[in-house]
C-alpha atoms as a PDB file:
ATOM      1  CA  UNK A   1     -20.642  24.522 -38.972  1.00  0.00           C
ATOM      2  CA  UNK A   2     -17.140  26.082 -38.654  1.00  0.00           C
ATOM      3  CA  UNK A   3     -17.379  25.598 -34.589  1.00  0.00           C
ATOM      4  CA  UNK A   4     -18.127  21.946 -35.288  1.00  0.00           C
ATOM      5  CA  UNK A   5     -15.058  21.391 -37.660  1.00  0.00           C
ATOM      6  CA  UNK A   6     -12.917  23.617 -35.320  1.00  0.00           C
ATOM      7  CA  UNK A   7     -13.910  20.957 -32.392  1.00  0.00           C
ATOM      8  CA  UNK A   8     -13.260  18.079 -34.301  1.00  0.00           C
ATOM      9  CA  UNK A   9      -9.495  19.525 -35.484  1.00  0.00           C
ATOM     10  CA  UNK A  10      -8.860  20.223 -31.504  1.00  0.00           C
ATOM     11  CA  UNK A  11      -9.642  17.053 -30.768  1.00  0.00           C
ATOM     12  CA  UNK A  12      -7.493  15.024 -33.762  1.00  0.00           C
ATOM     13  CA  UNK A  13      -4.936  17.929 -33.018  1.00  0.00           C
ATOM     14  CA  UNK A  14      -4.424  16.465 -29.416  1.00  0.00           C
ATOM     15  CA  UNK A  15      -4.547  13.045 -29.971  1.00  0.00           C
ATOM     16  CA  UNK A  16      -8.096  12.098 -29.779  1.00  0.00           C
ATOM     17  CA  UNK A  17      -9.277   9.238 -31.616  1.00  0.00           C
ATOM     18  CA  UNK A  18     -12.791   8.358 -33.847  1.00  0.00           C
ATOM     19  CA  UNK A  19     -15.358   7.447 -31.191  1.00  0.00           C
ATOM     20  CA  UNK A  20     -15.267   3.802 -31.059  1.00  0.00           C
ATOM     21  CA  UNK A  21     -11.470   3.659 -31.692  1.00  0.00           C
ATOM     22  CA  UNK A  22      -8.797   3.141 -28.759  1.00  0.00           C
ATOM     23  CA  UNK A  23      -5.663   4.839 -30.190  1.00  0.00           C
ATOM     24  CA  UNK A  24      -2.490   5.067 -28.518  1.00  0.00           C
ATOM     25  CA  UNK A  25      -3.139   6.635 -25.163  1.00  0.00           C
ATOM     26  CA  UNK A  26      -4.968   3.083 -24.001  1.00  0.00           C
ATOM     27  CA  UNK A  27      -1.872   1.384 -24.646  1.00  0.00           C
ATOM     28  CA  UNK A  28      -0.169   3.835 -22.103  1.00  0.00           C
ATOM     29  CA  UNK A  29      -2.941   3.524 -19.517  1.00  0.00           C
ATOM     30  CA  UNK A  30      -3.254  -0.425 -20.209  1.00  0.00           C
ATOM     31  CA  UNK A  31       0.580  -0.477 -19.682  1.00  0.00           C
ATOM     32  CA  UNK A  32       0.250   0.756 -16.404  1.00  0.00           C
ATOM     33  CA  UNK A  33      -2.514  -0.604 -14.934  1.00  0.00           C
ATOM     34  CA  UNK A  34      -1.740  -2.978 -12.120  1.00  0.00           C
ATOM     35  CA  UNK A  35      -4.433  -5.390 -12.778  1.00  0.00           C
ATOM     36  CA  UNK A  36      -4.642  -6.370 -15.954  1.00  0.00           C
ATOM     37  CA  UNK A  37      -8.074  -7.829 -16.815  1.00  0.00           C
ATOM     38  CA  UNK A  38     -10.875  -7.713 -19.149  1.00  0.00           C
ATOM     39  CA  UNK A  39      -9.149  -5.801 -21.860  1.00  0.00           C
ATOM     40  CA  UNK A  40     -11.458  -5.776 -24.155  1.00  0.00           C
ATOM     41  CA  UNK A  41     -13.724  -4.386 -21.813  1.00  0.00           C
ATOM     42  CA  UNK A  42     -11.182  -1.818 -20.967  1.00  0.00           C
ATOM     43  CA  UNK A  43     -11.084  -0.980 -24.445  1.00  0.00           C
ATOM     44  CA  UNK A  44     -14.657  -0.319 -24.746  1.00  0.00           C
ATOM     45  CA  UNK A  45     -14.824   1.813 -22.125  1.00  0.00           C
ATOM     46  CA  UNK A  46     -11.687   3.922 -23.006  1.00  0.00           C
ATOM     47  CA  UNK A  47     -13.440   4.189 -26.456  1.00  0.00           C
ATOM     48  CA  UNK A  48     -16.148   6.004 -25.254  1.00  0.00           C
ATOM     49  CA  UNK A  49     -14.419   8.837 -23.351  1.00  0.00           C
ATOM     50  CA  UNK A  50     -14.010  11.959 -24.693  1.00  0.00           C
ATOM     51  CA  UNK A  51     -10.431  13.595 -25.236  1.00  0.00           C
ATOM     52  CA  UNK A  52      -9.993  15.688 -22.487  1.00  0.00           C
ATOM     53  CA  UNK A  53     -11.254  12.537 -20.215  1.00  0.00           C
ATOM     54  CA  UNK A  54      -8.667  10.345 -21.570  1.00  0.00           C
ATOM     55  CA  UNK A  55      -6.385  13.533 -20.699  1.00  0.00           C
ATOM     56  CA  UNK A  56      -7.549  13.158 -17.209  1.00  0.00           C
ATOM     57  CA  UNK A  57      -7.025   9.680 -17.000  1.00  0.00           C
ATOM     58  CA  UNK A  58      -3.468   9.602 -17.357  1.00  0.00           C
ATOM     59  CA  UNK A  59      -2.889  12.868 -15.539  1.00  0.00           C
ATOM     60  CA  UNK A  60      -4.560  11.376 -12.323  1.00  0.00           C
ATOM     61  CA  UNK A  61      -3.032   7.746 -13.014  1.00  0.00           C
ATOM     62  CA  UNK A  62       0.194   8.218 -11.295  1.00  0.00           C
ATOM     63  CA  UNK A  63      -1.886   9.158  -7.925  1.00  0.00           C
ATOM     64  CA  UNK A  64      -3.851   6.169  -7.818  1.00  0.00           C
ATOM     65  CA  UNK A  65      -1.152   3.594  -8.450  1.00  0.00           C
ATOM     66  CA  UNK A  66       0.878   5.544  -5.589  1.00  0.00           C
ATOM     67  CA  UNK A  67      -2.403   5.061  -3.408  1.00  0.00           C
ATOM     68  CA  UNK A  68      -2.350   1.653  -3.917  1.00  0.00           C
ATOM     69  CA  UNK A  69       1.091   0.736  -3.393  1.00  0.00           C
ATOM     70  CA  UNK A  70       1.070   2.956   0.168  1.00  0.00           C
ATOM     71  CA  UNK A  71      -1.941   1.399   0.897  1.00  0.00           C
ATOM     72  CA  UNK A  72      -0.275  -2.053   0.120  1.00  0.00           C
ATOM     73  CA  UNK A  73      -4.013  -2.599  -1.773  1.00  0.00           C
ATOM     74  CA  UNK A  74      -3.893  -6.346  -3.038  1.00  0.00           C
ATOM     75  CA  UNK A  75      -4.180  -6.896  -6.778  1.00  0.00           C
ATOM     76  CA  UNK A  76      -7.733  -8.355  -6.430  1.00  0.00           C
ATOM     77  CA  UNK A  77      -9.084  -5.472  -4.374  1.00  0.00           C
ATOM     78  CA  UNK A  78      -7.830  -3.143  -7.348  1.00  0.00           C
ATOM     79  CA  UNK A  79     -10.924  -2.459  -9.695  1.00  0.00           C
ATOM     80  CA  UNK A  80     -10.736  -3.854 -13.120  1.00  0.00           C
ATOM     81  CA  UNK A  81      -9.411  -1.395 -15.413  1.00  0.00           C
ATOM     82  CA  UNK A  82     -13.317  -1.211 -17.360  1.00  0.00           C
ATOM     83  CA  UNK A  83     -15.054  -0.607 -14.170  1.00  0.00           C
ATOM     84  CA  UNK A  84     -12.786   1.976 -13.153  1.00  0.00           C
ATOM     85  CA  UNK A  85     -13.381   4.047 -16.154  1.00  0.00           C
ATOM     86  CA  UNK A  86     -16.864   3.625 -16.613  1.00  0.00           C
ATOM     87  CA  UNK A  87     -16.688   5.014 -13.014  1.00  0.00           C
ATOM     88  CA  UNK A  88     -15.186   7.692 -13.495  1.00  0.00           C
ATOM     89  CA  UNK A  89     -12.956   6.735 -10.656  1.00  0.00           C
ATOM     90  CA  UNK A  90     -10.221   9.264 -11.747  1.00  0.00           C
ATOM     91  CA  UNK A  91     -12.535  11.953 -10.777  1.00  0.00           C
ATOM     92  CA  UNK A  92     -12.138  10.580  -7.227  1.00  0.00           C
ATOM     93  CA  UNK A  93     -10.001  12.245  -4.246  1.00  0.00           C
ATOM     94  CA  UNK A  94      -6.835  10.209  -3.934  1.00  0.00           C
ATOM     95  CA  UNK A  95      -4.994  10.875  -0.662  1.00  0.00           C
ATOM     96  CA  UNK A  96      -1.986   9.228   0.220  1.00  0.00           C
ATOM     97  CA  UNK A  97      -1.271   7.671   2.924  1.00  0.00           C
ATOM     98  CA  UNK A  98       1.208   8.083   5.003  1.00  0.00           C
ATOM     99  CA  UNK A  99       4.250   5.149   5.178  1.00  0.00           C
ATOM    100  CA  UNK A 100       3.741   2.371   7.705  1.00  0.00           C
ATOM    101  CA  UNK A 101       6.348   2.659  10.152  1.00  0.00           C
ATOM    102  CA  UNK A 102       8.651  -0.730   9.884  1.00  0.00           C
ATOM    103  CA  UNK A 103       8.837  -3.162  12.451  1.00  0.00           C
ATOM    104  CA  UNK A 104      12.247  -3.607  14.092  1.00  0.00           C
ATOM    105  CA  UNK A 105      14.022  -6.228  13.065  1.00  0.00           C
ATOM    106  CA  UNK A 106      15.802  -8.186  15.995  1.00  0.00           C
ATOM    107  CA  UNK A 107      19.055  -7.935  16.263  1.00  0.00           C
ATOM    108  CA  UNK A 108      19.984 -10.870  17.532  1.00  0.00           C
ATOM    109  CA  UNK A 109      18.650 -14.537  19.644  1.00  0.00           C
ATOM    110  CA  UNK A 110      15.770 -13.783  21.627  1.00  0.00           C
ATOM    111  CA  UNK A 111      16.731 -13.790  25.373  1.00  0.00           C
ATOM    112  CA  UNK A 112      15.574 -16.775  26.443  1.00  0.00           C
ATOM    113  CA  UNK A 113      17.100 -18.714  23.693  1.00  0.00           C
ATOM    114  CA  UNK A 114      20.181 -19.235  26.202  1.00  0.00           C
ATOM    115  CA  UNK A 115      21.238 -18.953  30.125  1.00  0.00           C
ATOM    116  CA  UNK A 116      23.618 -16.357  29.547  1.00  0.00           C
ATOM    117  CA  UNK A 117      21.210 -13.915  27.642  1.00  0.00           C
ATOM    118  CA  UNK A 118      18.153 -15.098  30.422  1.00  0.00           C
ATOM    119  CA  UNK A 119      20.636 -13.427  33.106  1.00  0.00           C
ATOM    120  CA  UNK A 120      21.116 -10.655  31.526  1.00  0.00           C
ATOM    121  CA  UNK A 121      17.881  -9.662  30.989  1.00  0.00           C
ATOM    122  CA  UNK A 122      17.119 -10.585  34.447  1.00  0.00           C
ATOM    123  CA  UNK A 123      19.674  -7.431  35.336  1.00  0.00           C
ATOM    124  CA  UNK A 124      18.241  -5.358  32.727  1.00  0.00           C
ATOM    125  CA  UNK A 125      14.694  -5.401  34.284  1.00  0.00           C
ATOM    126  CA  UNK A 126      16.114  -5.614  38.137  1.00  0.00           C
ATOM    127  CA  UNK A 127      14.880  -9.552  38.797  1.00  0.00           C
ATOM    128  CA  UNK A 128      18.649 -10.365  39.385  1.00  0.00           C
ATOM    129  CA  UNK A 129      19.527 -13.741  38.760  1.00  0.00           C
ATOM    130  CA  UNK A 130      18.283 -16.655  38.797  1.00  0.00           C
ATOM    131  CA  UNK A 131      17.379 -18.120  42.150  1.00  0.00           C
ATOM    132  CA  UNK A 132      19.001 -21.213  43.718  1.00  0.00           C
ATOM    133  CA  UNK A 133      16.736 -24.505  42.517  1.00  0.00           C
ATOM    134  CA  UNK A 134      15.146 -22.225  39.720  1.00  0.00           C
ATOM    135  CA  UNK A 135      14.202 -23.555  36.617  1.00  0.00           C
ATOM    136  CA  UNK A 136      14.745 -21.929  33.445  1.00  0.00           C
ATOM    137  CA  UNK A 137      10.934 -22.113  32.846  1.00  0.00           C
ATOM    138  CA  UNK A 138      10.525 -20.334  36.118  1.00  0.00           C
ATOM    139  CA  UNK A 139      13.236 -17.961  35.813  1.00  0.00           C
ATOM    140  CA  UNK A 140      11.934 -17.425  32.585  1.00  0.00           C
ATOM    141  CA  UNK A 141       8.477 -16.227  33.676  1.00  0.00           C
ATOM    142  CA  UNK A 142       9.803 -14.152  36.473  1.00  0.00           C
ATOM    143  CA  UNK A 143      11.769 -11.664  33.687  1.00  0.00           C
ATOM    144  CA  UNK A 144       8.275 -11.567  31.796  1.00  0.00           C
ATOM    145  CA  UNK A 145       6.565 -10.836  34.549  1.00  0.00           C
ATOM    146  CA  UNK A 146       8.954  -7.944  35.599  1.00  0.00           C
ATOM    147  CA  UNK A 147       8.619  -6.700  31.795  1.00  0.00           C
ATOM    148  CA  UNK A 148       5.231  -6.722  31.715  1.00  0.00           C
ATOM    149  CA  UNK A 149       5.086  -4.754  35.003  1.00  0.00           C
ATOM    150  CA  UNK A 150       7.826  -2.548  33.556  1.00  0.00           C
ATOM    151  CA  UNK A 151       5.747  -2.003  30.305  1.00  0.00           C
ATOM    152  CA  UNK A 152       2.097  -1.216  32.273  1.00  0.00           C
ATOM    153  CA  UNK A 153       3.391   0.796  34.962  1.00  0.00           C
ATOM    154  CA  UNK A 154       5.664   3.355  32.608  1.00  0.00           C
ATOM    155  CA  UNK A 155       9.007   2.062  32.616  1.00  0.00           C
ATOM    156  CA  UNK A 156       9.203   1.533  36.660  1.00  0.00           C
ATOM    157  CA  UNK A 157      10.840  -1.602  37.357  1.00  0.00           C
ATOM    158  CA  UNK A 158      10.930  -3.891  40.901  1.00  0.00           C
END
């Protein structure tokens, strides 16, 4: 009997509440959830864990909403907040992964957006310029075709 009401004054003593009641800690966890849904639900579920689970939940929290974001997970592939809990999804491994490298930005007009820019590219990839009677359109295709030769064959150019 005196193990029974030491248990139940460690659990008021951190912050449990009466099964069946949500308490303060689900407002932190609803608060942070990224996809808010079914909160009743939610509630229900958080009800029913025990104090050292709800604990757990906000311990491991942080890791999974970092997942997500680096994973760039969209809102409706996140698991509703109920489902996660009755889950047990915070027991789960949660690795991180690692940032996408960003694309490069151009700097400026493409190259073949005008004749002085076409020639110059033609230099860069050793086509010269453009031929007497050549079209843009032709010229055009001649750089790509020297790129793409560049690119396959490892930088070598004509």
């Amino acid at each position: 009997m005196t193990e029974l009401i030491l248990s139940m004054q460690e659990n008021f003593a951190h912050g449990a509440s009466q099964k069946g009641h949500v308490g303060p800690d689900f407002s932190t966890f609803w608060a942070q959830w990224p996809r808010r849904t079914a909160k009743k639900a939610a509630e229900r579920a958080w009800a029913k864990l025990r104090a050292a689970d709800r604990r757990a939940v906000l311990h491991v929290l942080p890791n999974h909403l970092a997942y997500w974001k680096a994973a760039r997970t969209a809102t409706e592939f996140i698991p509703h907040p109920a489902t996660w809990i009755n889950g047990e999804r915070w027991k789960d491994d949660v690795i991180i992964p690692a940032p996408r490298p960003k694309r490069q930005a151009a700097t400026g007009p493409a190259w073949w957006t005008s004749h002085v820019m076409m020639d110059q590219k033609g230099r860069e990839v050793g086509v010269g310029s453009a031929r007497p009677g050549e079209t843009s359109e032709q010229y055009r295709a001649r750089i790509q075709q020297a790129i793409a030769e560049r690119d396959r064959f490892g930088g070598a150019q004509r």
